[in-house]
C-alpha atoms as a PDB file:
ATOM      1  CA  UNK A   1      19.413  -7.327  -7.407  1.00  0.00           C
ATOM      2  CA  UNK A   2      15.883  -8.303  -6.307  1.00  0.00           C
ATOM      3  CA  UNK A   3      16.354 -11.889  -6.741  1.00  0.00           C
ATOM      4  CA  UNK A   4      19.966 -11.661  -4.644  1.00  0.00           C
ATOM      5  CA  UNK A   5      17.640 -10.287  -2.074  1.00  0.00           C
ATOM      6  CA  UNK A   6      15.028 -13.199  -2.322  1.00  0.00           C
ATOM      7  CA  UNK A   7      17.768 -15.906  -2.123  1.00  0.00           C
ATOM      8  CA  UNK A   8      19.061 -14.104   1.051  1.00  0.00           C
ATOM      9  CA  UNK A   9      15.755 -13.342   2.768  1.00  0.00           C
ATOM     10  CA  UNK A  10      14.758 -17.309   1.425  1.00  0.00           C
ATOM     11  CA  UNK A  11      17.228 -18.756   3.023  1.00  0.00           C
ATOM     12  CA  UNK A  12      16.814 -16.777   6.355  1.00  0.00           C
ATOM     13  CA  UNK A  13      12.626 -18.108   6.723  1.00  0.00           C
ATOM     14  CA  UNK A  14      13.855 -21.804   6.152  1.00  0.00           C
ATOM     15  CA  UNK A  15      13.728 -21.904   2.840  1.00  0.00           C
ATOM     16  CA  UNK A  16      16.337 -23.854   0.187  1.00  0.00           C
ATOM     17  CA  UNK A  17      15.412 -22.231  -3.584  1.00  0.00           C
ATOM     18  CA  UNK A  18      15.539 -24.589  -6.196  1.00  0.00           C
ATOM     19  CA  UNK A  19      13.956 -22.630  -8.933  1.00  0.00           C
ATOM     20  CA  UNK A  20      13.493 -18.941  -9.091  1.00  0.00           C
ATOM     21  CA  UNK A  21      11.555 -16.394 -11.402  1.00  0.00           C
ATOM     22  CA  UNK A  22      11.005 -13.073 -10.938  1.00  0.00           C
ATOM     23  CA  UNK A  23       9.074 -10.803 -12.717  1.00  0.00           C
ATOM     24  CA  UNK A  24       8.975  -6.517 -12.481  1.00  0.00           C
ATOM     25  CA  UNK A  25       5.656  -4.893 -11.078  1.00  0.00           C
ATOM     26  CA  UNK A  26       4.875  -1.665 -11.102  1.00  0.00           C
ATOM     27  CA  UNK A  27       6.437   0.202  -8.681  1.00  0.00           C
ATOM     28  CA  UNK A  28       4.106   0.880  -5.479  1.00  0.00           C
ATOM     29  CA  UNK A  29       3.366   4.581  -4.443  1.00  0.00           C
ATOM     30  CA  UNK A  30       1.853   5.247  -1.303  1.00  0.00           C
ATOM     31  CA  UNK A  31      -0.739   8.010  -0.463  1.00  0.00           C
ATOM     32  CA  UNK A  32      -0.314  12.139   0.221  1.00  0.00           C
ATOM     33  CA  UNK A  33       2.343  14.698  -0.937  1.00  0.00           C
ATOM     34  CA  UNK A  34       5.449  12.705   0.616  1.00  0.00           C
ATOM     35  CA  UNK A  35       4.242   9.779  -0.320  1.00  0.00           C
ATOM     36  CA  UNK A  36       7.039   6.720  -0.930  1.00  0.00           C
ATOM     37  CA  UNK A  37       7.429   4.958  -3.747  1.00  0.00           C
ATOM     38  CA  UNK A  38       8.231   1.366  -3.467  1.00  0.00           C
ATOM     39  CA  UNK A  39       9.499  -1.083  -6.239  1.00  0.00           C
ATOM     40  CA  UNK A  40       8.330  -4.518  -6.665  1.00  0.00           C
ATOM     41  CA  UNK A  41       9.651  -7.910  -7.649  1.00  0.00           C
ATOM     42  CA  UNK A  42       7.493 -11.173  -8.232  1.00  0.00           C
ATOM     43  CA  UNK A  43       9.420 -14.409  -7.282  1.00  0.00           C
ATOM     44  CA  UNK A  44       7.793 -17.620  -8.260  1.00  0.00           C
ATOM     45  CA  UNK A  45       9.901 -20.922  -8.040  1.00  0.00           C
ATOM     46  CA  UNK A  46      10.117 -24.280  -6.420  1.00  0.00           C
ATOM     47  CA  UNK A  47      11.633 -24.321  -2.547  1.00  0.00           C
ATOM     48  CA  UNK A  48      12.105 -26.939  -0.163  1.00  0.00           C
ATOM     49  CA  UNK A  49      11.421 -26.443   3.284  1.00  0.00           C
ATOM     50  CA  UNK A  50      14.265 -26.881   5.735  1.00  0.00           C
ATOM     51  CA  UNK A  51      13.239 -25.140   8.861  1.00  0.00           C
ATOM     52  CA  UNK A  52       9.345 -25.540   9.367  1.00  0.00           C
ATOM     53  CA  UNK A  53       9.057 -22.586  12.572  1.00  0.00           C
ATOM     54  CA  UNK A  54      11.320 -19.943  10.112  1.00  0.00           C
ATOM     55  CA  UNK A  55       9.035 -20.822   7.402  1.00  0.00           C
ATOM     56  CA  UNK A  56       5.672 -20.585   9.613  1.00  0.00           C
ATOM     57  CA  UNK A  57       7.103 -17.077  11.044  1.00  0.00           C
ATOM     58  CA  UNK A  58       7.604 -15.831   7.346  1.00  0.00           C
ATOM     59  CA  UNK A  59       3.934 -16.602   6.256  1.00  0.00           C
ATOM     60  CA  UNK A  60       2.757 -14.866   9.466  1.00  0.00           C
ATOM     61  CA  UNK A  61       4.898 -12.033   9.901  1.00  0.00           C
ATOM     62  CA  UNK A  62       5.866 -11.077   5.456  1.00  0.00           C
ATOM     63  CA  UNK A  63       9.337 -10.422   4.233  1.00  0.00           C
ATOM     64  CA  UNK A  64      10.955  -7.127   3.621  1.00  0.00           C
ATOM     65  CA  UNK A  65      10.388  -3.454   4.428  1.00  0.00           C
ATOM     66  CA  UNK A  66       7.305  -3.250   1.970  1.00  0.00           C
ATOM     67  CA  UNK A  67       4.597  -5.178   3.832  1.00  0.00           C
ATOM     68  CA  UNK A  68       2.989  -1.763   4.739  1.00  0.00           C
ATOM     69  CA  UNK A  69       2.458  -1.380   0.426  1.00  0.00           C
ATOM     70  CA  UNK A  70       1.305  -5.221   0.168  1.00  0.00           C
ATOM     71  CA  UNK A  71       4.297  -6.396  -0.940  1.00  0.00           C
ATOM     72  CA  UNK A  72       6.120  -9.393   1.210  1.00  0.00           C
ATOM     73  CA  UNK A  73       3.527 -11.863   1.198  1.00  0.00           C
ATOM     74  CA  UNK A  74       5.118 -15.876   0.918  1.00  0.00           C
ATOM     75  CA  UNK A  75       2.806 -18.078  -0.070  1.00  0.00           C
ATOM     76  CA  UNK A  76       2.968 -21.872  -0.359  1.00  0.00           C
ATOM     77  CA  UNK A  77       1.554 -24.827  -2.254  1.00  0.00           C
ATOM     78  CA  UNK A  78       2.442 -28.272  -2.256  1.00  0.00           C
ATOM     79  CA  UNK A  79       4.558 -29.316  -5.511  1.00  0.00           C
ATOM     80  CA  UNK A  80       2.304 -31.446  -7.362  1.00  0.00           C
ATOM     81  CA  UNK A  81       4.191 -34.973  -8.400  1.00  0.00           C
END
């Protein structure tokens, strides 16, 4: 399910996924008596960029509902060849 959402939310910041991994975390639980837990998803793989402004807004602004737990974060490297 996680990595459905990934390819979705990918594609939507400019993104075409060549490779993708994803790895469980723990889930995230937030602070105080009604506090929310969150469950997290690692995705590491190889992308190539197609839309350089979606991909600039989704480094800036995070992906998904869980930014508030640190969760969301894209980050980028050059591929090495």
């Amino acid at each position: 399910m996680a990595e459905e959402w990934w390819k979705a939310k990918a594609e939507a910041a400019g993104l075409i996924l060549r490779t993708l991994i994803s790895s469980s975390m723990p889930d995230i639980r937030g602070v105080g008596e009604d506090a929310v837990q969150h469950a997290a998803t690692r995705c590491d793989g190889v992308a190539v960029i197609k839309d350089a402004e979606l991909v600039r807004a989704a480094v800036r602004a995070g992906i998904g509902r869980g930014k508030a737990y640190g969760c969301g974060l894209l980050s980028l490297a050059p591929m090495a060849t």
